[in-house]
Protein backbone atom coordinates (compact mmCIF):
# COMPACT_ATOMS: atom_id res chain seq x y z
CA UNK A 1 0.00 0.00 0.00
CA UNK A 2 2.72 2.06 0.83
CA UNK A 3 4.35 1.73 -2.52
CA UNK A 4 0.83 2.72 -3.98
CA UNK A 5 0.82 5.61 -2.47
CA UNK A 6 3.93 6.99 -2.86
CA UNK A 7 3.59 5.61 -7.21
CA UNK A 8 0.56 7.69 -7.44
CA UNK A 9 2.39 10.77 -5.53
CA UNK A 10 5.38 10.56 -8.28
CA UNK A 11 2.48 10.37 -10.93
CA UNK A 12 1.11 13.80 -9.69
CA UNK A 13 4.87 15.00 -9.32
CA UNK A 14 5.79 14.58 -12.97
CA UNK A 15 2.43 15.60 -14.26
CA UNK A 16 2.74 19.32 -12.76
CA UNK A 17 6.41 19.48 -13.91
CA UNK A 18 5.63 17.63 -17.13
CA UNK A 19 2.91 20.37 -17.89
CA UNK A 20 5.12 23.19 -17.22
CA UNK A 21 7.77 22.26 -19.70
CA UNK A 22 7.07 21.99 -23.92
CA UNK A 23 4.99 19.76 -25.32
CA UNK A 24 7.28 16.16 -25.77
CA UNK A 25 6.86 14.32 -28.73
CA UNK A 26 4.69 11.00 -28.84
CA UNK A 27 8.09 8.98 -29.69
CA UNK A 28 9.56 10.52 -26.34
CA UNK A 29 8.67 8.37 -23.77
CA UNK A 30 7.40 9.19 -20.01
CA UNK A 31 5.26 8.62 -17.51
CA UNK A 32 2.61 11.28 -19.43
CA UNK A 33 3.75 10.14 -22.92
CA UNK A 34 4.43 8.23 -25.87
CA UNK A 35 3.36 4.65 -26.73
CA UNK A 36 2.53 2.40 -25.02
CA UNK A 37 0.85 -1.20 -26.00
CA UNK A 38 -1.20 -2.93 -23.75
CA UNK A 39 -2.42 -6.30 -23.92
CA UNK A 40 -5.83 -6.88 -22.16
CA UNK A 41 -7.78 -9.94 -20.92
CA UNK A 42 -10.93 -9.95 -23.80
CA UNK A 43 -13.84 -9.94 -20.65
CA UNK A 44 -12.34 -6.83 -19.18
CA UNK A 45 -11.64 -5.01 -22.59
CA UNK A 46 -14.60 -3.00 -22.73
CA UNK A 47 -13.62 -0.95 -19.17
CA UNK A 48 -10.24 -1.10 -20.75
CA UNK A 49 -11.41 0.98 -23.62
CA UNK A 50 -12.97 3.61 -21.30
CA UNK A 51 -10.14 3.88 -19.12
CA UNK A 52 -7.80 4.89 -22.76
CA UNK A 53 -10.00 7.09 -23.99
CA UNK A 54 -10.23 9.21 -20.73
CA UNK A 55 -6.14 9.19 -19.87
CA UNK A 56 -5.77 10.21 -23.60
CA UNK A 57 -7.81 12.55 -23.55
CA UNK A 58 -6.61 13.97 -20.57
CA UNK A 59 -2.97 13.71 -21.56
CA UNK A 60 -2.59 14.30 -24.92
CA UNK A 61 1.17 12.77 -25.71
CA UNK A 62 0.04 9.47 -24.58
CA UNK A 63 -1.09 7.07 -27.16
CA UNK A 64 -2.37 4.12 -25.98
CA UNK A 65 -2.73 0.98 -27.68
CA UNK A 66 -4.69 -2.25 -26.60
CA UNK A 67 -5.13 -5.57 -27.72
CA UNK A 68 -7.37 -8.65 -27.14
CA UNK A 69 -5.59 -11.59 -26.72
CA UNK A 70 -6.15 -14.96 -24.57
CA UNK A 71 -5.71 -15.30 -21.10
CA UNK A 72 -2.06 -18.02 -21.56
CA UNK A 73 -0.96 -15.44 -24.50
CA UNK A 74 -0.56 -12.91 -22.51
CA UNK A 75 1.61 -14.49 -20.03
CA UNK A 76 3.09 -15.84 -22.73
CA UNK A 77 3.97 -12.50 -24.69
CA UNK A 78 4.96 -11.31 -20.95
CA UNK A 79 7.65 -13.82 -20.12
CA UNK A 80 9.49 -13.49 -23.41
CA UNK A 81 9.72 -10.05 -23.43
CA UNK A 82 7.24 -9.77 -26.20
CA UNK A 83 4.95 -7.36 -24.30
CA UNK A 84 5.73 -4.92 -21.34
CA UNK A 85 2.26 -3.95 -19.88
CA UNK A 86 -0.73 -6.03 -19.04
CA UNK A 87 -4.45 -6.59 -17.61
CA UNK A 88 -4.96 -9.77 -16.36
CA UNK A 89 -7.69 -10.87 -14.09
CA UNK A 90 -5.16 -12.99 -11.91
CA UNK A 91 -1.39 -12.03 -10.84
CA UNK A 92 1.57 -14.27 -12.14
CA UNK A 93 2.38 -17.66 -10.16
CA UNK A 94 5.87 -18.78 -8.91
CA UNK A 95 6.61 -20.82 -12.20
CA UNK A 96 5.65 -17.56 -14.13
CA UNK A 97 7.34 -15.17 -11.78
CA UNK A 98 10.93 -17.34 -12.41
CA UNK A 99 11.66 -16.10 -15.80
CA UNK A 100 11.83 -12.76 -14.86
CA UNK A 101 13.52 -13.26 -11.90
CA UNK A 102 16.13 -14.78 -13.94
CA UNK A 103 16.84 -11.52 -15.32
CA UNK A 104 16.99 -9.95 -12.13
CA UNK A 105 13.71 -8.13 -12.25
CA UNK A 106 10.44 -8.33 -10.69
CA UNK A 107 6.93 -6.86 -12.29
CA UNK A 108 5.16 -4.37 -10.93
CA UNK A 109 1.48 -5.44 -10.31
CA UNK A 110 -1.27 -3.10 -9.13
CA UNK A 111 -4.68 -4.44 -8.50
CA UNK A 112 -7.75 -1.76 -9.51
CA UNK A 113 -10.91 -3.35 -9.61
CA UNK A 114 -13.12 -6.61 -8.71
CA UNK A 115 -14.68 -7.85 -11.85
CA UNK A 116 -17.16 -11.08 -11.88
CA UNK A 117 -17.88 -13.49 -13.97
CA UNK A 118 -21.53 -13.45 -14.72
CA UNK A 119 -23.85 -16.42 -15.40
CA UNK A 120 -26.78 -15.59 -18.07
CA UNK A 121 -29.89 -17.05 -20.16
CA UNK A 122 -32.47 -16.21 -22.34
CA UNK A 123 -34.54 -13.87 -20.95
CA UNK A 124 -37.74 -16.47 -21.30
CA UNK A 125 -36.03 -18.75 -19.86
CA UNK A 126 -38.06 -20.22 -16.65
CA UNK A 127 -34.31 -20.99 -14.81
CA UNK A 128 -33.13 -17.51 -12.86
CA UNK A 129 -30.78 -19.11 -10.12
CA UNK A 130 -28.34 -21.93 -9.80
CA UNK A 131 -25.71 -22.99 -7.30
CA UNK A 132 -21.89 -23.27 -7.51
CA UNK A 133 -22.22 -27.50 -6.65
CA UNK A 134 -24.15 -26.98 -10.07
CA UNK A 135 -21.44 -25.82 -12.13
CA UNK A 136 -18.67 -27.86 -10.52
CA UNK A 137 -20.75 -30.65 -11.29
CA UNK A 138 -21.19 -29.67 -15.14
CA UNK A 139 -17.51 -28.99 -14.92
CA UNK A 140 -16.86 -32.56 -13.77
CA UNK A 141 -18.80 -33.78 -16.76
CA UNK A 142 -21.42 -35.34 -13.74
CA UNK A 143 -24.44 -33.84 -14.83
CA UNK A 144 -26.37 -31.11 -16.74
CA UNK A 145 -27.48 -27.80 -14.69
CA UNK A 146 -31.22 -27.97 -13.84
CA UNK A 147 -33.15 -27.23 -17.42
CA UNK A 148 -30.04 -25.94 -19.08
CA UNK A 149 -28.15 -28.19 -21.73
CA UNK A 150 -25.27 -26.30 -22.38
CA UNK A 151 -22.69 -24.52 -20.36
CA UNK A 152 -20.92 -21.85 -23.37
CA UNK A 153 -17.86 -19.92 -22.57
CA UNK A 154 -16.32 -17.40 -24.91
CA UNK A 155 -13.07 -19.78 -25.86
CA UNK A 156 -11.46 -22.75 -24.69
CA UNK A 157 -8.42 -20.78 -23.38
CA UNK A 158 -10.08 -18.26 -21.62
CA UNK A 159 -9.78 -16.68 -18.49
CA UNK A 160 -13.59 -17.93 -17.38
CA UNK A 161 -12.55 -21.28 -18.54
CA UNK A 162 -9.67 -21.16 -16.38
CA UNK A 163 -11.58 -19.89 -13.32
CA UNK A 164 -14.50 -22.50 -13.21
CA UNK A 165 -11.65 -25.23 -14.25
CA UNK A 166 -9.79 -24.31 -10.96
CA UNK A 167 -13.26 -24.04 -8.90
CA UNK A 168 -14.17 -27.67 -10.37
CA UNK A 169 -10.58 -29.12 -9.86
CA UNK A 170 -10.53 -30.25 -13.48
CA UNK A 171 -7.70 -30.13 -15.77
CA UNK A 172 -10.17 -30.33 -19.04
CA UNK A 173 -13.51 -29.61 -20.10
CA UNK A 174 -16.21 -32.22 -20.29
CA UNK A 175 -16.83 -33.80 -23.74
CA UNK A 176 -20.45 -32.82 -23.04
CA UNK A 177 -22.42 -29.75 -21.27
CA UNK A 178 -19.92 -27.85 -22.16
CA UNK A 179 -19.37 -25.50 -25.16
CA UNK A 180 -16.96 -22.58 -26.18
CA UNK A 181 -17.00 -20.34 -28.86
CA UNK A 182 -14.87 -17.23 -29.81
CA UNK A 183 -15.51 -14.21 -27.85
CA UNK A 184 -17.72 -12.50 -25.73
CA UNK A 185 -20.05 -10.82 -27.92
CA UNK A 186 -20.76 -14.18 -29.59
CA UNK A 187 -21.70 -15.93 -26.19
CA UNK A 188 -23.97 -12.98 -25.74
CA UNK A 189 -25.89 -13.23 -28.85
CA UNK A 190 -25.70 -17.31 -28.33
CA UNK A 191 -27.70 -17.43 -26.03
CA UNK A 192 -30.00 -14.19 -26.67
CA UNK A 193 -30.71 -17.07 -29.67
CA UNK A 194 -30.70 -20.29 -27.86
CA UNK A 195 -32.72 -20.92 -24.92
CA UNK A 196 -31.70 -23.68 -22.37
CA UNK A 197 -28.33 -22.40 -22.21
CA UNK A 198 -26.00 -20.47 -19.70
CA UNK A 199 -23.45 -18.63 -20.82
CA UNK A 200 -20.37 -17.13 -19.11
CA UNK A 201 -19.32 -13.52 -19.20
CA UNK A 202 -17.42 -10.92 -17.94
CA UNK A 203 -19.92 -8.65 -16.42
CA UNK A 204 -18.38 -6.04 -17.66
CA UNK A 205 -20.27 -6.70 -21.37
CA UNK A 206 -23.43 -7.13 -19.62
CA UNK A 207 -23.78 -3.52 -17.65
CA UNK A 208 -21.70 -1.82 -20.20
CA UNK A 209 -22.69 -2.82 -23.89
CA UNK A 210 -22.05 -1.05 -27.11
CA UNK A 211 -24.83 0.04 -29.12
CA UNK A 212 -24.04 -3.26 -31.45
CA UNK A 213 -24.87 -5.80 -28.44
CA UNK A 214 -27.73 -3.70 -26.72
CA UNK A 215 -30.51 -5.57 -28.47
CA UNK A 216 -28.84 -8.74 -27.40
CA UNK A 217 -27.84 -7.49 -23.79
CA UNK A 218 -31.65 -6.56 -23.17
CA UNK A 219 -32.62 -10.41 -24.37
CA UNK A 220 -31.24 -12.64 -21.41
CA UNK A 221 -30.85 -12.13 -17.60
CA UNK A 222 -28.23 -13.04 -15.04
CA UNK A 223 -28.83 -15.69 -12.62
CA UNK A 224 -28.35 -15.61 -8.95
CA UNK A 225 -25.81 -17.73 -7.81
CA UNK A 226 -25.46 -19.29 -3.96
CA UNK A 227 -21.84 -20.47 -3.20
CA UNK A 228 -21.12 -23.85 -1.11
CA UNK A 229 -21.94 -24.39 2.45
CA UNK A 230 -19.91 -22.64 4.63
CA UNK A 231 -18.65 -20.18 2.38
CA UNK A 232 -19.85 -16.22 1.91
CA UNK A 233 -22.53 -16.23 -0.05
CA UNK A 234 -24.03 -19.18 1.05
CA UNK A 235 -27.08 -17.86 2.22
CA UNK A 236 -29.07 -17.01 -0.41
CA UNK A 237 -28.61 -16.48 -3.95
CA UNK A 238 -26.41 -13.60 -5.37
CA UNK A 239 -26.45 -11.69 -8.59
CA UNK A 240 -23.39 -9.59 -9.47
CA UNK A 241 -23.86 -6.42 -8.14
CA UNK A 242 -21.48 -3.67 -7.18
CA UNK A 243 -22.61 -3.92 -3.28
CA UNK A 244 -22.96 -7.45 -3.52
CA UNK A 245 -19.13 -7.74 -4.70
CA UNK A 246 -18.24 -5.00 -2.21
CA UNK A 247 -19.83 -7.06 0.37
CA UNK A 248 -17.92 -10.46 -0.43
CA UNK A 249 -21.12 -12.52 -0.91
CA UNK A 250 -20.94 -12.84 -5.02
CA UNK A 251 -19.37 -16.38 -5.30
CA UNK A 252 -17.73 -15.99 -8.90
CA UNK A 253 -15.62 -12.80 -8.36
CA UNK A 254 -12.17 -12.17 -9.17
CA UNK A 255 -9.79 -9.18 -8.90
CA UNK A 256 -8.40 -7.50 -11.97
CA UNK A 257 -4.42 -6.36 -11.87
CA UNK A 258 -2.36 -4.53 -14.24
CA UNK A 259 1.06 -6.24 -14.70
CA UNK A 260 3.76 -3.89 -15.47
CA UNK A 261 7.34 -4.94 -16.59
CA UNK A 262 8.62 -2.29 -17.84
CA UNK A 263 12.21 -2.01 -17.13
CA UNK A 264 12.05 1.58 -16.55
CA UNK A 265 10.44 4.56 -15.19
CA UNK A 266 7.43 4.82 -19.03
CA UNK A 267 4.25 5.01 -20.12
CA UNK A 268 3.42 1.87 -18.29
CA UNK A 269 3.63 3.29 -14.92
CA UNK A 270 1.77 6.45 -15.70
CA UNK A 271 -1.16 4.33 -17.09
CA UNK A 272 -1.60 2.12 -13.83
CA UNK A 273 -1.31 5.40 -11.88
CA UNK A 274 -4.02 6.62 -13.64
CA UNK A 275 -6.05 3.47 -13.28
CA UNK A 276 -5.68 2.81 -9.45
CA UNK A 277 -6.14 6.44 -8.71
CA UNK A 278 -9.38 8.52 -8.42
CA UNK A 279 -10.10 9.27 -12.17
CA UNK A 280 -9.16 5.60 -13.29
CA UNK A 281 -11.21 4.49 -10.13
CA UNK A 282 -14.30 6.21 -11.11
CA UNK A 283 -14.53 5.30 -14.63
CA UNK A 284 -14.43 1.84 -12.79
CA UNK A 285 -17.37 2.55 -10.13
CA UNK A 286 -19.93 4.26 -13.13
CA UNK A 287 -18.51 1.05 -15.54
CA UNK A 288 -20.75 -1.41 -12.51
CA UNK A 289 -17.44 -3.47 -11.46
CA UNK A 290 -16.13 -2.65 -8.18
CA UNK A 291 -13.13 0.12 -7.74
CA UNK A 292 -10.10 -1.33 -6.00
CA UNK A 293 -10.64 1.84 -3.23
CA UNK A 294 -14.12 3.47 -3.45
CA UNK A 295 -13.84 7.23 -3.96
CA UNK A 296 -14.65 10.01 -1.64
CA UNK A 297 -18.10 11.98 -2.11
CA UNK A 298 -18.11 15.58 -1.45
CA UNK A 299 -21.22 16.70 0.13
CA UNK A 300 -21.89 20.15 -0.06
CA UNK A 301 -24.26 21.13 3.05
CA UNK A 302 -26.38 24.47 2.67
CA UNK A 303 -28.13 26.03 5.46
């Protein structure tokens, strides 16, 4: 925390003294500007995407560039050097974290927001809750989920496919119940077309769609989900909500981080500045996931 802190005082440093000097070039790199590719998890990319467009706009030497890849890509493209800056919606493991130890270096990794994986159907669909035993048990290839025949995900390597797979204790999918396609945009409009299916999202393209999905966003619903005995959540059944993430007690959420490795003092540090501190954490709290630290509200008290 204390590292945080004292990043996002250094960002505010160099900003004042950075706008007090002549405009830099793109091609000169800083904290405030040049380029700077990103690669981003595909079920976060649409808060990604809002997040650019405000830190460009507010500093106008940065240029920002994302790109969709898969989940094991990106860690891929991270190890070998291929890539310096990420969003991932888990940190690196040990075996991960070797290779860069090797060269003497360790990433920086800032988390900035709790993102969910959200479970939807048609919207005439008569199911509108199931449990986490239910999934594990579709996972396990044991049985199919209530009236639904087919669990979709948006690809086979996938950072949802990777989640449930770790919550079922599988190393594969089932050869039946479960389906995955190629993105998130076709999952939604999957099963805005087939009924007696759940799909998996981020919830991110459920709250926040573009104008191309809307008409498919406004045909399915989200399910309530009720985690295992004993666990939060295990009271009742939970849809993922801002205050229902903020209160612990959605069973299928997960923190998003961005993974820096940037050898040096760029563009890369100036972006996750800007993303764990208050105008980065807004855009998250009015995108419907869950800021990393909730920002103040100024009340203004008249007599």
């Amino acid at each position: 925390m204390k590292k945080l802190v004292l990043l996002r005082h250094i960002f505010s440093l160099l900003v004042v003294l950075g706008s007090c000097s002549s405009p830099q070039p793109k091609e000169s790199q800083t904290i405030v500007g040049g380029k700077l590719q990103v690669l981003v998890d595909e079920t976060v990319f649409p808060i990604m995407e809002e997040q650019v467009a405000v830190f460009e706009h507010l500093y106008k030497q940065a240029d920002v560039t994302l790109s969709v890849a898969q989940e094991n890509q990106i860690v891929t493209k991270l190890v070998n050097n291929e890539v310096e800056v990420a969003v991932l919606t888990r940190q690196l493991n040990a075996d991960e974290m070797t290779f860069f130890e090797a060269r003497q270096f360790r990433p920086r990794v800032y988390r900035f927001a709790e993102d969910a994986l959200a479970l939807v159907v048609n919207r005439n669909s008569a199911d509108s809750a199931v449990t986490v035993d239910d999934i594990i048990r579709v996972m396990q290839g044991k049985e199919p989920m209530g009236h639904m025949s087919r669990l979709v995900f948006d690809n086979p390597n996938s950072s949802t496919v990777r989640y449930l797979k770790d919550l079922a204790g599988v190393d594969s999918l089932p050869s039946t119940g479960v389906y995955a396609l190629k993105s998130n945009s076709e999952v939604l409009k999957y099963v805005y077309e087939t009924p007696q299916t759940i799909g998996v999202l981020g919830l991110n393209w459920i709250v926040r769609p573009d104008s191309a999905l809307q008409r498919y966003a406004d045909g399915i619903k989200v399910l309530g989900v009720r985690n295992q005995a004993g666990k939060p959540g295990s009271d009742g059944f939970y849809k993922p909500s801002q205050s229902n993430l903020a209160e612990g007690v959605y069973p299928l959420a997960r923190s998003v981080y961005i993974i820096n490795a940037e050898p040096r003092k760029g563009l890369g540090m100036g972006f996750a500045a800007f993303l764990t501190g208050l105008p980065g954490q807004r855009i998250i709290l009015k995108s419907g996931l869950m800021p990393d630290s909730l920002p103040p509200r100024e009340l203004i008290i008249r007599k």
